[in-house]
N, C-alpha and C. Protein backbone atom coordinates (compact mmCIF):
# COMPACT_ATOMS: atom_id res chain seq x y z
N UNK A 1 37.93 72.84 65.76
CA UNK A 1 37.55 74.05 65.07
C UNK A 1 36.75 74.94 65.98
N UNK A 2 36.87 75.87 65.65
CA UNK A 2 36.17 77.26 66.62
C UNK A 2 34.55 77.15 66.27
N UNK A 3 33.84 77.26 67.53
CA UNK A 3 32.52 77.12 66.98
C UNK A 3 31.66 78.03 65.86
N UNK A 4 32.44 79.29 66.12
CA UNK A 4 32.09 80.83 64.85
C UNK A 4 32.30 79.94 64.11
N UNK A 5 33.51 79.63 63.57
CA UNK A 5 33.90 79.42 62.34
C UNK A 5 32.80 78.10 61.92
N UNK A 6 32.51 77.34 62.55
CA UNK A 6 31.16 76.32 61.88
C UNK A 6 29.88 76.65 61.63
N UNK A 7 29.35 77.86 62.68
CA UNK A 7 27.95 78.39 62.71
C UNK A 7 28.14 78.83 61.30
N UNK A 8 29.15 79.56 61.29
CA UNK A 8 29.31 80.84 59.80
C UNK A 8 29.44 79.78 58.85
N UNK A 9 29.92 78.91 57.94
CA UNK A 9 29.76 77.52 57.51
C UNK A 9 28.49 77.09 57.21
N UNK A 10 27.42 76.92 58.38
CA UNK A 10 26.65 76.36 58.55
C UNK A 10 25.79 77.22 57.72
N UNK A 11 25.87 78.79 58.32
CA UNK A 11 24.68 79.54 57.85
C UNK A 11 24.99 79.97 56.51
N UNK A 12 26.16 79.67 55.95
CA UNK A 12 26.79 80.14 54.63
C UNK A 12 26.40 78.83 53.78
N UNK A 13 26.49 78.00 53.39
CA UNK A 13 25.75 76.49 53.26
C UNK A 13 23.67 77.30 53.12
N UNK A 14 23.38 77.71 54.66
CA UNK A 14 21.93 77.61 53.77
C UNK A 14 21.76 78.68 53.40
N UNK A 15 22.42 79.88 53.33
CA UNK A 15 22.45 80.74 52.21
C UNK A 15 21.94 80.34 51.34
N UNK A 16 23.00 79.75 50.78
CA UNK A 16 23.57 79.20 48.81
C UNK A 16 22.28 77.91 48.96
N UNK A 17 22.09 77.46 49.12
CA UNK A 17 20.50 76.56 49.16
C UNK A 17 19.36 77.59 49.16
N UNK A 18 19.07 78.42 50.03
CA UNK A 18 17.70 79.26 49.96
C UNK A 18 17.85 79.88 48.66
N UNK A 19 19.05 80.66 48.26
CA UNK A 19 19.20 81.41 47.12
C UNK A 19 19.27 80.30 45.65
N UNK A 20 19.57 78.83 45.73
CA UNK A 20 19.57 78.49 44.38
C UNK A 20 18.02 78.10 44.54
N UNK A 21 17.26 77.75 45.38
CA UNK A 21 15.90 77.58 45.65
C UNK A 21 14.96 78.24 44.36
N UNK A 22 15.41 79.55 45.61
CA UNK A 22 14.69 80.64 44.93
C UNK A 22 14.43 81.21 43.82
N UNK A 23 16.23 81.09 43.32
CA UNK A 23 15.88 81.36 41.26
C UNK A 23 15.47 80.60 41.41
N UNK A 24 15.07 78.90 40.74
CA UNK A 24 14.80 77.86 40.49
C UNK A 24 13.34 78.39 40.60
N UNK A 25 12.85 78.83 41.72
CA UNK A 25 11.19 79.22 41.98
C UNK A 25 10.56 80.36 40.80
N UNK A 26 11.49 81.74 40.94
CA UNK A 26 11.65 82.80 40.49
C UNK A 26 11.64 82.58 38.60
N UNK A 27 12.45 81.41 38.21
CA UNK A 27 12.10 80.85 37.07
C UNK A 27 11.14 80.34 36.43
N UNK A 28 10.35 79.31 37.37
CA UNK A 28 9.57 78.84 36.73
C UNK A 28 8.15 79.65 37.36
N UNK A 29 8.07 81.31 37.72
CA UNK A 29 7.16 81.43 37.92
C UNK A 29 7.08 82.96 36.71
N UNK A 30 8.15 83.43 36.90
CA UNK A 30 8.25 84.39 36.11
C UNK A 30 9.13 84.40 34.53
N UNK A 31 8.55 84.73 33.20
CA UNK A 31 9.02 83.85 31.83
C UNK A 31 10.48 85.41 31.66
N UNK A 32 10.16 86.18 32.23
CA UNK A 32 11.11 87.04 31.85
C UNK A 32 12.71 86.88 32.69
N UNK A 33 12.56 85.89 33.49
CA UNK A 33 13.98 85.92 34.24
C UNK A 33 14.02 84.36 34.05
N UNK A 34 13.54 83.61 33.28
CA UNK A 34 13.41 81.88 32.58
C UNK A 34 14.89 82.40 31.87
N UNK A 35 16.22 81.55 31.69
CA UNK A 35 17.13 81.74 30.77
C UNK A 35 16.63 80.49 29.81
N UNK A 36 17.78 80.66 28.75
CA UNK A 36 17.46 80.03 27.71
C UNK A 36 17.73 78.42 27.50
N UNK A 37 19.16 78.00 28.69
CA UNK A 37 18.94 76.68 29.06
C UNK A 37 17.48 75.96 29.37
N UNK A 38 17.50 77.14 30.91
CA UNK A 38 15.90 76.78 31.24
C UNK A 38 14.77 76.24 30.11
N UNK A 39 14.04 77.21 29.36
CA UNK A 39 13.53 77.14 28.49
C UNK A 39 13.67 76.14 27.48
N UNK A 40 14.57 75.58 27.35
CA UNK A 40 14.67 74.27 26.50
C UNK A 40 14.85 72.66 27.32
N UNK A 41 14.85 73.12 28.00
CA UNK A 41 14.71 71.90 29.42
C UNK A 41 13.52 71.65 29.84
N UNK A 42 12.43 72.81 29.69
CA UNK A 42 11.37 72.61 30.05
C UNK A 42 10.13 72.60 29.23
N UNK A 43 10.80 73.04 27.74
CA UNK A 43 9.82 73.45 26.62
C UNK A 43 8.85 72.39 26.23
N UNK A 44 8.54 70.74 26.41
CA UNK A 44 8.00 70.10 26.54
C UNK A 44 6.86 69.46 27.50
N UNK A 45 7.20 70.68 29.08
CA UNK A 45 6.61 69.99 30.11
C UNK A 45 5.23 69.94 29.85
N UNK A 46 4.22 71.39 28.76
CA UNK A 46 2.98 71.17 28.82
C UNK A 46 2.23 70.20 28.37
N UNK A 47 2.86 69.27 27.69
CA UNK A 47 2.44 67.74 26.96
C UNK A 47 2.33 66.94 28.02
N UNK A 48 2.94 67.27 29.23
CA UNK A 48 2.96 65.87 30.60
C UNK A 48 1.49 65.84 31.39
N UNK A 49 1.18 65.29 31.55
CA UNK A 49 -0.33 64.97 32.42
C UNK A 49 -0.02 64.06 33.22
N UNK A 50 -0.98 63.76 33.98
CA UNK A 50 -1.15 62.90 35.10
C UNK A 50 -2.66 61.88 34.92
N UNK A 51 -2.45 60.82 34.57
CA UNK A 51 -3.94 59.67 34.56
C UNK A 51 -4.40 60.16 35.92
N UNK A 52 -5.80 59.17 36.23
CA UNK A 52 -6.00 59.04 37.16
C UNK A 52 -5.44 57.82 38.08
N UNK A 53 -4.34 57.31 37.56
CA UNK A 53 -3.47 56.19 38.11
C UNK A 53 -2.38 57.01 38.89
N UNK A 54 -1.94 57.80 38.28
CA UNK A 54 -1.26 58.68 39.05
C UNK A 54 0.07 58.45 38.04
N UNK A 55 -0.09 58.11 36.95
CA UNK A 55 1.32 57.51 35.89
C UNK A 55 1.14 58.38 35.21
N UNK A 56 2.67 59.36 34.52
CA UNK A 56 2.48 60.48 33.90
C UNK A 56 2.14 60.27 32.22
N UNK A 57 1.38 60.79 31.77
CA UNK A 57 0.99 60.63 30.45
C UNK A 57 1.13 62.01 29.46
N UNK A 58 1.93 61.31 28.34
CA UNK A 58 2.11 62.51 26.93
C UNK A 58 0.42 62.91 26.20
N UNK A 59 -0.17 63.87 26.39
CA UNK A 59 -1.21 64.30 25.67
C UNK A 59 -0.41 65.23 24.42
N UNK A 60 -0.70 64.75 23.74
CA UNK A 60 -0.02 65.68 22.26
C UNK A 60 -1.12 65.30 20.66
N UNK A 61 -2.25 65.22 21.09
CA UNK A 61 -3.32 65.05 20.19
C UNK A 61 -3.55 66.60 18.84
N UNK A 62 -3.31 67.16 20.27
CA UNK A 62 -3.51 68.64 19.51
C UNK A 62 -2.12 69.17 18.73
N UNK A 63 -1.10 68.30 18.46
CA UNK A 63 -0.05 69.42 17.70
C UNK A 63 0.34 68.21 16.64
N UNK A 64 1.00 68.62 15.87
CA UNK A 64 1.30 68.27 14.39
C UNK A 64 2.12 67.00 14.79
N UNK A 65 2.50 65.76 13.49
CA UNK A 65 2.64 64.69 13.81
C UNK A 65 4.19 65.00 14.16
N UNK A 66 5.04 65.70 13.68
CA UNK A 66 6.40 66.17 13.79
C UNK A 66 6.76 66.58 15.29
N UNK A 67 5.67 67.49 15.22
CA UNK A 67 6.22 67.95 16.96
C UNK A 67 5.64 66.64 17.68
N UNK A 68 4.95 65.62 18.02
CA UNK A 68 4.63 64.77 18.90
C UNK A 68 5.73 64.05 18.68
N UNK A 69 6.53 63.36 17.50
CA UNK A 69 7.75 62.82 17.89
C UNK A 69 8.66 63.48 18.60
N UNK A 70 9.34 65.03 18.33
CA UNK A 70 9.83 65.81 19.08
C UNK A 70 9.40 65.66 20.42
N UNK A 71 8.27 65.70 20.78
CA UNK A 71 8.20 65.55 22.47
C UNK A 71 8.10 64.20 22.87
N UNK A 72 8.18 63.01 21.78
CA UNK A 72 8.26 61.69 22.71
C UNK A 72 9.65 61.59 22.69
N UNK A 73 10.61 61.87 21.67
CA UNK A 73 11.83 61.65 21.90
C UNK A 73 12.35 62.09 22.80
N UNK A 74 12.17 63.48 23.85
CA UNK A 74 12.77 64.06 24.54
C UNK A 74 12.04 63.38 25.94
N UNK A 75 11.25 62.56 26.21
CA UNK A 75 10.35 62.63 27.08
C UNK A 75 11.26 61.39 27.80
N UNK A 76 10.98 61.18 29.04
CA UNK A 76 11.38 59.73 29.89
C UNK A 76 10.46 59.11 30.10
N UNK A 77 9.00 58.88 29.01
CA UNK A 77 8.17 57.57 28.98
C UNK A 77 8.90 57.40 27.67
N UNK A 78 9.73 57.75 26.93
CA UNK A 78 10.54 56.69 26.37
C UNK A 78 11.43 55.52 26.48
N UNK A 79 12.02 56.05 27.54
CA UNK A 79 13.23 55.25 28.33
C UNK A 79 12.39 54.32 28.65
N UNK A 80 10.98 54.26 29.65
CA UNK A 80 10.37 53.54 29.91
C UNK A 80 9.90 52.17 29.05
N UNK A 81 9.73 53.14 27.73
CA UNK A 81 8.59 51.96 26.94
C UNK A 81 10.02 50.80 26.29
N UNK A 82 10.95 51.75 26.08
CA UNK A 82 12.15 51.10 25.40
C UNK A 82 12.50 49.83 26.28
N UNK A 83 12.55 50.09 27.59
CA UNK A 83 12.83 48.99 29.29
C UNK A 83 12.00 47.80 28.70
N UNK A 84 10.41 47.89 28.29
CA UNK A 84 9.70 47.12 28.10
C UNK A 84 10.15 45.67 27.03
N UNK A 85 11.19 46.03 26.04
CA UNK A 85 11.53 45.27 25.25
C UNK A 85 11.85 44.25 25.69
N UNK A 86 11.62 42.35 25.22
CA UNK A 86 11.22 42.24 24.37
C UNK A 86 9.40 41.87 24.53
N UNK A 87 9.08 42.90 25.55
CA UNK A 87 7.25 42.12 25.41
C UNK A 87 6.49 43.29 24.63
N UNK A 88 6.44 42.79 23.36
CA UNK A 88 5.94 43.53 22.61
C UNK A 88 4.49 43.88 22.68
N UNK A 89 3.57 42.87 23.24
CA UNK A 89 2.17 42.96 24.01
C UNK A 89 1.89 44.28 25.01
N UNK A 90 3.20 44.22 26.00
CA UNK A 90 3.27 45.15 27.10
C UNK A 90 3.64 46.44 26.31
N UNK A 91 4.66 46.75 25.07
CA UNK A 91 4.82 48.03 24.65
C UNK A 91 3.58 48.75 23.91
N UNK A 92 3.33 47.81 23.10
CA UNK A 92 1.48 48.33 22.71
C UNK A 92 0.62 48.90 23.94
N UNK A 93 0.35 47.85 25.00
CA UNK A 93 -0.39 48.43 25.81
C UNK A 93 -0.16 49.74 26.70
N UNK A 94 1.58 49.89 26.64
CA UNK A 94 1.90 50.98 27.21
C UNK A 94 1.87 52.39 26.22
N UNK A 95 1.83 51.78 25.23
CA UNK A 95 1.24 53.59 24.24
C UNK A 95 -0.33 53.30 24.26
N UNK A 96 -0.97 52.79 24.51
CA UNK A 96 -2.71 52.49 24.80
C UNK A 96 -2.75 53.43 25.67
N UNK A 97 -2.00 53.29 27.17
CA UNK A 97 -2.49 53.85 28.42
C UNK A 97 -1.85 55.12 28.49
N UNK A 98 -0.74 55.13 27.83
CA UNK A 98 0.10 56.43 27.78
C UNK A 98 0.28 57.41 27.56
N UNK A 99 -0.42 57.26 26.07
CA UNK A 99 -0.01 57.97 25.03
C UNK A 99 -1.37 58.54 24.15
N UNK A 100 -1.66 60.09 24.44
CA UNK A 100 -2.95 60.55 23.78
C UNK A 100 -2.33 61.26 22.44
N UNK A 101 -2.91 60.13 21.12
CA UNK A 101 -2.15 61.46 20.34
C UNK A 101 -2.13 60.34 18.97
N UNK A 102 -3.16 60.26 18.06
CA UNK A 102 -3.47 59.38 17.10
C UNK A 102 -2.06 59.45 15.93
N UNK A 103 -1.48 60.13 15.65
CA UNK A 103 -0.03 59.80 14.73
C UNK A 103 0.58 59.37 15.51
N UNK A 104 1.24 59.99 17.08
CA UNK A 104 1.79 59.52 17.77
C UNK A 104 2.08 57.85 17.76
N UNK A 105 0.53 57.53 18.35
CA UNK A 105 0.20 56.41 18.66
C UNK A 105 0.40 55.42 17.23
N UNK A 106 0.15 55.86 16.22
CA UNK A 106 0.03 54.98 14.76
C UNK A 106 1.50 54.63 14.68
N UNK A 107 2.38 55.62 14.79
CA UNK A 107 3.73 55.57 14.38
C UNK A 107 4.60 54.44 15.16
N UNK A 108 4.27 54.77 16.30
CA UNK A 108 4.98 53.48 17.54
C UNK A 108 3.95 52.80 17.43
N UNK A 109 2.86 52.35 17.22
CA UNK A 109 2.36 50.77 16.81
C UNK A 109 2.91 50.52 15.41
N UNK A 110 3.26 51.36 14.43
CA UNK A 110 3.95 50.51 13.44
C UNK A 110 5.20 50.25 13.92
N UNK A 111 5.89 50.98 14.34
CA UNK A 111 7.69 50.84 14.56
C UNK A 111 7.66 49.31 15.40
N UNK A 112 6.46 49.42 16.25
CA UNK A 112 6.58 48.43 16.76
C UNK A 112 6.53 47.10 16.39
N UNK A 113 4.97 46.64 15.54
CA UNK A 113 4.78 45.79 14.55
C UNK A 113 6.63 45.17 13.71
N UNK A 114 7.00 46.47 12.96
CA UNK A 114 8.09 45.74 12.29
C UNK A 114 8.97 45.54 12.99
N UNK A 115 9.30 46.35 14.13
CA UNK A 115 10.71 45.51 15.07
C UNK A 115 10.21 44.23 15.58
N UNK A 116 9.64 43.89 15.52
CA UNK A 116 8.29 42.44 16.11
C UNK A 116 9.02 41.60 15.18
N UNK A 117 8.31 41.78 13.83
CA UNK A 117 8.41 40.92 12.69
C UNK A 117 10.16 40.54 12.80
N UNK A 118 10.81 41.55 12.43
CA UNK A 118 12.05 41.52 12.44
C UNK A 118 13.40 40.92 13.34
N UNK A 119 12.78 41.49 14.65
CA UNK A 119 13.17 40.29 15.74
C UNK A 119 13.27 39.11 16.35
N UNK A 120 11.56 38.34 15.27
CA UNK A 120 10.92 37.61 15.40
C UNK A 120 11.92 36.50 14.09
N UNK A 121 12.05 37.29 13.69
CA UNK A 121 12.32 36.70 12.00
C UNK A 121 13.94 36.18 12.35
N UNK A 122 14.72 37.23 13.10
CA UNK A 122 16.15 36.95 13.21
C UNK A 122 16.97 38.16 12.17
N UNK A 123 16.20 39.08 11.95
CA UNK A 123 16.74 39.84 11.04
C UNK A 123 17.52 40.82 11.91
N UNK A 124 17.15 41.05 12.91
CA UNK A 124 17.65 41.90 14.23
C UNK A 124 17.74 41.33 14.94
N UNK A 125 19.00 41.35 16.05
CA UNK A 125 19.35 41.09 17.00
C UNK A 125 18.92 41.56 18.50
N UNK A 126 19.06 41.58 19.45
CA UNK A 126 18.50 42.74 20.16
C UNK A 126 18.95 44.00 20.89
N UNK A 127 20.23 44.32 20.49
CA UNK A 127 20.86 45.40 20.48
C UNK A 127 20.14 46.42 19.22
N UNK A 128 19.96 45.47 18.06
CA UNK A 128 20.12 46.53 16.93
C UNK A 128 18.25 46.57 16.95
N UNK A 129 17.06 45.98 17.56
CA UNK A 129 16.00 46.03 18.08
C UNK A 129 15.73 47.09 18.66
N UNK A 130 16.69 46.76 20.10
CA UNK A 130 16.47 48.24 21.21
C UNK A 130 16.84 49.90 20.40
N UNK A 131 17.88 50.03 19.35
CA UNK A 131 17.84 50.95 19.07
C UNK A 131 17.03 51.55 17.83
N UNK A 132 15.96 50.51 16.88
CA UNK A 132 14.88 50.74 16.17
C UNK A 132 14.07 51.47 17.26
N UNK A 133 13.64 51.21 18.59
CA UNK A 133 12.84 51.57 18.89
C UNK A 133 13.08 52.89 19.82
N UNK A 134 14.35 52.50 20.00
CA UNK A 134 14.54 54.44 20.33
C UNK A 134 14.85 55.47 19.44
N UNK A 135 14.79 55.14 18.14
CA UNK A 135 15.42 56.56 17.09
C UNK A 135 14.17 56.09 16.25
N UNK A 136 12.92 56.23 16.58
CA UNK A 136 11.97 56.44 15.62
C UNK A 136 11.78 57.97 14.88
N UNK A 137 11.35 57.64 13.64
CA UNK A 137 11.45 58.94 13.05
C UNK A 137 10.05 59.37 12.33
């Protein structure tokens, strides 16, 4: 191949990188050029914190018990706590360290409690376990 023809390639390549960069930047700095995908992809991020462990944590103390399920369901310390199954010790302690937000927290220590009992009991299996504890309501 002709060397033009690769430079031009090359520099055409970081074009289209600097420019998807840039919206991407241009988005999350300015709310008037945010589209509406955007905006629902990200409409949860102000609930994310950082411990001083450096492990990201849901603060949602301050909003209604409805919207804190709304942002744990959408969140990936769900996926996480769900991984944890079956140490039910370790999923408690992980909404302890995790999770700021007293309904929040009440609701997944009960969900948890009865998938316990229930799993424990033989009433659930652990397919039909793992998905009690991801479609809490």
């Amino acid at each position: 191949m002709d060397k033009g023809l690769l430079t031009f390639i090359f520099v055409g390549l970081i074009a289209i990188y600097l420019a998807t960069n840039l919206i991407g930047d241009i988005q999350n700095d300015d709310e008037s050029y945010q589209s509406a995908s955007y905006k629902k992809e990200h409409q949860y991020e102000q609930y994310h914190g950082v411990d001083i462990v450096g492990d990201t944590i849901l603060e949602v103390q301050h909003i209604d018990a409805k919207k804190q399920l709304e942002v744990w369901n959408s969140s990936e310390l769900k996926q996480e706590f769900v991984k944890l199954f079956p140490n039910f010790e370790g999923m408690k302690k992980y909404v302890n360290s995790r999770i700021v937000g007293d309904a929040l927290q009440d609701k997944l220590f009960e969900t948890i409690d009865s998938v316990e009992m229930e799993f424990l009991g033989g009433t659930l299996n652990g397919e039909q376990a793992k998905a009690k504890l991801e479609n809490i309501q």
